[in-house]
C-alpha atoms as a PDB file:
ATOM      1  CA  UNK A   1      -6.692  17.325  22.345  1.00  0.00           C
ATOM      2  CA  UNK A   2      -4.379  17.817  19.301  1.00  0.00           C
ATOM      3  CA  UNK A   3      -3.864  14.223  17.320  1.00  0.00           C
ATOM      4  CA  UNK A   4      -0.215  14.641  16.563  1.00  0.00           C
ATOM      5  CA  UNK A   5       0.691  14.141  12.959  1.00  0.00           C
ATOM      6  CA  UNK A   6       3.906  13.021  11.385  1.00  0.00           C
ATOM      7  CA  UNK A   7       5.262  11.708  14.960  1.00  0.00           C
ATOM      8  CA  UNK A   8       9.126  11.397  13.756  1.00  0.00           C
ATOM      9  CA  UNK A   9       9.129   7.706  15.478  1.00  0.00           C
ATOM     10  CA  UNK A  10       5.983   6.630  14.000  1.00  0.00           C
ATOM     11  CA  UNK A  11       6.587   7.715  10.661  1.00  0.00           C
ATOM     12  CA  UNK A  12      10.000   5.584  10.795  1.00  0.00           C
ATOM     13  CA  UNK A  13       8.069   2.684  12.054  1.00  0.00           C
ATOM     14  CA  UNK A  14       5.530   3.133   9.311  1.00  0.00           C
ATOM     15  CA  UNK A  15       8.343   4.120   6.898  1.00  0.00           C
ATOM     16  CA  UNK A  16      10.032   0.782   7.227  1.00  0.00           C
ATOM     17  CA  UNK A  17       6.697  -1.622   7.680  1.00  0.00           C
ATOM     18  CA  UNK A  18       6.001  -0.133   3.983  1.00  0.00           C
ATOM     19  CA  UNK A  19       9.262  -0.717   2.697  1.00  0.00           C
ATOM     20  CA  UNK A  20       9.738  -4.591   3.976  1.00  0.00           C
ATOM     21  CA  UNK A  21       5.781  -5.230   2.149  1.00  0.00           C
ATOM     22  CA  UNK A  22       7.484  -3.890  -1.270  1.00  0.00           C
ATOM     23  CA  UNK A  23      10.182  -5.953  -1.210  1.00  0.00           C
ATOM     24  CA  UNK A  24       7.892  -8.893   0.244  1.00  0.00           C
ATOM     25  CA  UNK A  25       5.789  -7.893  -3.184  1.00  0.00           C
ATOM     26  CA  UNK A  26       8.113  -8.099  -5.382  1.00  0.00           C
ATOM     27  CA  UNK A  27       9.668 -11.240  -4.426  1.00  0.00           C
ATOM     28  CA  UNK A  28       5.834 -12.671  -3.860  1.00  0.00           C
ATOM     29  CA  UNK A  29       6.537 -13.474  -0.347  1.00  0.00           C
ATOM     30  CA  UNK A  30       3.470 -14.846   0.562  1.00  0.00           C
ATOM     31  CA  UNK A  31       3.931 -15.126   4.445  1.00  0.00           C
ATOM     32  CA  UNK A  32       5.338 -12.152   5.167  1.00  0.00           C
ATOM     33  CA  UNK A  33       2.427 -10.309   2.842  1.00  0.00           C
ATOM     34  CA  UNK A  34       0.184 -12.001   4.920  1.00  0.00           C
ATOM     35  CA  UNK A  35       1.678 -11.257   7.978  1.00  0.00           C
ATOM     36  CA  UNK A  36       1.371  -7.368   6.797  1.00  0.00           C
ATOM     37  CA  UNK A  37      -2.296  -7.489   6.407  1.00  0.00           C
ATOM     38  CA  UNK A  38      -4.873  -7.485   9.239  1.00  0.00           C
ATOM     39  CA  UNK A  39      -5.971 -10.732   9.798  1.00  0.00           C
ATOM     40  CA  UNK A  40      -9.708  -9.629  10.249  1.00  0.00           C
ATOM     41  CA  UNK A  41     -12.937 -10.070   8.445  1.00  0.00           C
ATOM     42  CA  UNK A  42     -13.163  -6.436   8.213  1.00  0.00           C
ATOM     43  CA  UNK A  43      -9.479  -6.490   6.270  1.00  0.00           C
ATOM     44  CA  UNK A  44     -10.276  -4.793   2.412  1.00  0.00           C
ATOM     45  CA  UNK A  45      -8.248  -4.655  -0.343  1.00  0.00           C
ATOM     46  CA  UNK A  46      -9.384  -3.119  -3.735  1.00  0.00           C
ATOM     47  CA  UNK A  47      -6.983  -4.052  -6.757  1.00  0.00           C
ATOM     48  CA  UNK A  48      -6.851  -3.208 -10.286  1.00  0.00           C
ATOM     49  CA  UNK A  49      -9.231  -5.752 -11.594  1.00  0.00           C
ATOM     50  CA  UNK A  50     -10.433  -7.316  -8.160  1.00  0.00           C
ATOM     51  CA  UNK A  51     -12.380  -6.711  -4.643  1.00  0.00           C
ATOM     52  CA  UNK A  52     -11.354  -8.422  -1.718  1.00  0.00           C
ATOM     53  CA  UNK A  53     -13.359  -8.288   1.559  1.00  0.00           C
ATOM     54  CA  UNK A  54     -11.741  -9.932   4.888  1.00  0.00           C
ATOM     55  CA  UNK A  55      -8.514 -11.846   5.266  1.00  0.00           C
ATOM     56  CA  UNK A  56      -9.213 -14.766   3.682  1.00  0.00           C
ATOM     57  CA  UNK A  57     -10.098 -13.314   0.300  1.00  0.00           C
ATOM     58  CA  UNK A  58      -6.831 -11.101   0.607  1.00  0.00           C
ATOM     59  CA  UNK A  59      -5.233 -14.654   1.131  1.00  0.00           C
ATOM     60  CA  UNK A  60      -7.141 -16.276  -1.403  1.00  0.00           C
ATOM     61  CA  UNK A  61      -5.981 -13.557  -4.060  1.00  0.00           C
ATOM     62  CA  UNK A  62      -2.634 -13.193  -3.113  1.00  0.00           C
ATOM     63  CA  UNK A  63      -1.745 -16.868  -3.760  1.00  0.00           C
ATOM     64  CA  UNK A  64      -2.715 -16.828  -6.896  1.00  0.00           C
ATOM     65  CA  UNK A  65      -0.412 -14.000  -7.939  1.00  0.00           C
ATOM     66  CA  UNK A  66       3.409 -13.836  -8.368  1.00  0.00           C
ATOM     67  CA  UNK A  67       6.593 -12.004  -8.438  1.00  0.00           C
ATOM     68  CA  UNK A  68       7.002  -8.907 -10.594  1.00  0.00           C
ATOM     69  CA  UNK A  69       9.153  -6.150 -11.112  1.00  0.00           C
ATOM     70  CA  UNK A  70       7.959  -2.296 -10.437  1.00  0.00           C
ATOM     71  CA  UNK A  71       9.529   1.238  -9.273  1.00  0.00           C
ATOM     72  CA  UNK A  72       7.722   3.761  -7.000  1.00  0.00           C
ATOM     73  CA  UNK A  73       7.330   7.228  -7.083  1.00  0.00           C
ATOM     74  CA  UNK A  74       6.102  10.484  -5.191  1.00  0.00           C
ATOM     75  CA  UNK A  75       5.434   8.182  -2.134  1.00  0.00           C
ATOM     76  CA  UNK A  76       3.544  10.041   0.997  1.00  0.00           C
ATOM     77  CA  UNK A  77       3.418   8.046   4.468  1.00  0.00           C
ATOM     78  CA  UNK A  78       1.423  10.221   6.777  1.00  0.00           C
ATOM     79  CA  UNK A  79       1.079   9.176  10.375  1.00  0.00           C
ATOM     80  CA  UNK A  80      -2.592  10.392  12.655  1.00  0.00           C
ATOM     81  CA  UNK A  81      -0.738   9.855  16.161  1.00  0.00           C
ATOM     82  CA  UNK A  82       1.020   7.284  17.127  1.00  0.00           C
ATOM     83  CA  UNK A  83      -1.382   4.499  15.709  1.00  0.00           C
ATOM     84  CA  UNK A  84      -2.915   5.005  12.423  1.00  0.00           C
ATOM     85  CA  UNK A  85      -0.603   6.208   9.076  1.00  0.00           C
ATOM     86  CA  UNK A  86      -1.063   6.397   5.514  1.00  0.00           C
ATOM     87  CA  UNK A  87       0.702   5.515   2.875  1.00  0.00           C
ATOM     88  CA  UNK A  88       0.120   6.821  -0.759  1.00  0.00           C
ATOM     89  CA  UNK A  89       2.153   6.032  -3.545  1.00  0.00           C
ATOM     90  CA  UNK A  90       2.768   5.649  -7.462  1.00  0.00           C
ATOM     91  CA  UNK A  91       4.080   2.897  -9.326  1.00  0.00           C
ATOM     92  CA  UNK A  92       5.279   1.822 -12.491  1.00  0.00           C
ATOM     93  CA  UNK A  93       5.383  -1.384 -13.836  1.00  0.00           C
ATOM     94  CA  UNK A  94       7.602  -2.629 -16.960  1.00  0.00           C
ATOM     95  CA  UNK A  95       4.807  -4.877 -17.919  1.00  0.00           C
ATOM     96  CA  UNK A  96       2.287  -1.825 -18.208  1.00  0.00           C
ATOM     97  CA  UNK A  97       3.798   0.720 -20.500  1.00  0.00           C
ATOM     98  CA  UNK A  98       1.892   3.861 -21.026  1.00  0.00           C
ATOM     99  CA  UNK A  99       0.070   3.394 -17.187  1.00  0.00           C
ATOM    100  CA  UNK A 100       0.814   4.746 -13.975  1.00  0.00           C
ATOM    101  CA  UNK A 101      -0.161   2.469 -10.786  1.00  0.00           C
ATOM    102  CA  UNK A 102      -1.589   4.317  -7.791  1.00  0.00           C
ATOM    103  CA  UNK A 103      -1.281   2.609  -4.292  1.00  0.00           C
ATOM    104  CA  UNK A 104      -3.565   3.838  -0.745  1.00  0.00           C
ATOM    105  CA  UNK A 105      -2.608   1.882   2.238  1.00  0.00           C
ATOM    106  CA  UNK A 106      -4.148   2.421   5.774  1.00  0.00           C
ATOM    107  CA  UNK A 107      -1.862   1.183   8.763  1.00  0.00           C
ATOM    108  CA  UNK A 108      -2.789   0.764  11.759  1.00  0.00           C
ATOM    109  CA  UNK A 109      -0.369  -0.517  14.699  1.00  0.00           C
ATOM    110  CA  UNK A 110      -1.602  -3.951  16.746  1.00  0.00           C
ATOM    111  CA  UNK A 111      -0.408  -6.471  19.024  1.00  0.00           C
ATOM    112  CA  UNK A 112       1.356  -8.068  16.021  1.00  0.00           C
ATOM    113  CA  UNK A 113       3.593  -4.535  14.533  1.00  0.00           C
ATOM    114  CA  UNK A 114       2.224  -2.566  11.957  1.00  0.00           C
ATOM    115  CA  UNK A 115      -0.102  -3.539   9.590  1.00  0.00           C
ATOM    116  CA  UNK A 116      -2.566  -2.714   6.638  1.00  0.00           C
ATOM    117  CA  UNK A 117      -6.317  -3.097   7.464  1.00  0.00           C
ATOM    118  CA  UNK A 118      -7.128  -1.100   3.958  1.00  0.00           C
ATOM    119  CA  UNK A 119      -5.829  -0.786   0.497  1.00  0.00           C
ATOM    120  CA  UNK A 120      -6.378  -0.149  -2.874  1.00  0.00           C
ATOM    121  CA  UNK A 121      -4.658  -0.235  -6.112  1.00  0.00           C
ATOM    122  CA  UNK A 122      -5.600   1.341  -9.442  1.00  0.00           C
ATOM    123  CA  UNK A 123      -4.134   2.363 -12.737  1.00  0.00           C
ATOM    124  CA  UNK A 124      -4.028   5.351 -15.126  1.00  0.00           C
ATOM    125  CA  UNK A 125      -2.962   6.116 -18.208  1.00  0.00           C
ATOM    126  CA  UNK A 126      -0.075   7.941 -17.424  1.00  0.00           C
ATOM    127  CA  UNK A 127      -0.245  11.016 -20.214  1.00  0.00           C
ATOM    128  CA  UNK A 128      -2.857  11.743 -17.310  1.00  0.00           C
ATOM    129  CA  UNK A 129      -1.199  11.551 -14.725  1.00  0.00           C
ATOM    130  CA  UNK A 130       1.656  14.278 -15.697  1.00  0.00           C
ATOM    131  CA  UNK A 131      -1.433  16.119 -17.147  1.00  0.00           C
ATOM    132  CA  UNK A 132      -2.897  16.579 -13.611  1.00  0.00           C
ATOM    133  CA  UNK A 133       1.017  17.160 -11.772  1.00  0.00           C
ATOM    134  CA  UNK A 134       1.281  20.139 -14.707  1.00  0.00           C
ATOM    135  CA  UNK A 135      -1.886  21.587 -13.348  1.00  0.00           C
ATOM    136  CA  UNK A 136      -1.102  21.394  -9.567  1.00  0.00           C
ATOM    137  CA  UNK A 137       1.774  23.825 -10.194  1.00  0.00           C
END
C-alpha cells in the first residue's frame, strides 16, 4: 500500500487549519489556540525558551503570553494520507531583529477537525539562515 502524499483535499484542509491558528496567534486567541491543540497528555510543544509536555502545560503557557505581530515565510504543509500533515515554516518577528523564527507543526485529523499534537519553535540568527539557503542552491 502506497500512503498518498499531498492529497489535494487534505492539504486544503490542513492549509486552512494552519492559517486560522496564525491569525488566532497573533490576535492571542486563547480558545481557539486551544481548540487547535490536542487535548491529550501526550500533546508537546517545544518553544524558544520553554518545554511543554501535555495539554495542560500548553494551556498553562499559552495564557501567560500575548498578542504580537510577525510575517511568515517559505512555509511547507505536507500531508502523509489523508490524516497526518506537516507544517514547516519561517517567521519573522519585528520585536527580534537580526533572528529568523522556525516553526514544525504535526497535524493530525480527530473527531474534533484538525489539530496539532506536536510543535516546536526556535530561533536563528538570521545572517545564518540566508547563509544555509545560499548553499542549498
Amino acid at each position: 500500500m502506497t500512503l498518498p502524499v499531498d492529497d489535494p483535499a487534505t492539504l486544503a484542509e490542513v492549509t486552512e487549519a494552519f492559517h486560522r491558528y496564525e491569525a488566532a496567534l497573533l490576535r492571542h486567541d486563547v480558545a481557539v489556540l486551544d481548540a487547535m491543540f490536542l487535548s491529550s497528555d501526550r500533546t508537546v510543544r517545544y518553544g524558544v525558551a520553554e518545554v511543554q509536555h501535555g495539554i495542560e502545560e500548553v494551556r498553562r503557557f499559552r495564557a501567560t503570553q500575548s498578542a504580537f505581530d510577525r510575517s511568515l515565510s517559505h512555509t511547507v504543509i505536507t500531508s502523509f494520507g489523508r490524516d497526518v500533515a506537516v507544517a514547516s515554516t519561517l517567521f519573522h518577528r519585528p520585536d527580534t531583529p537580526g533572528k529568523t523564527g522556525r516553526q514544525t507543526q504535526t497535524w493530525v485529523r480527530t473527531g474534533a477537525g484538525w489539530q496539532i499534537a506536536a510543535a516546536h519553535v526556535s530561533m536563528m540568527d538570521s545572517n545564518l539562515v540566508a547563509g544555509q539557503a545560499r548553499l542549498a542552491r
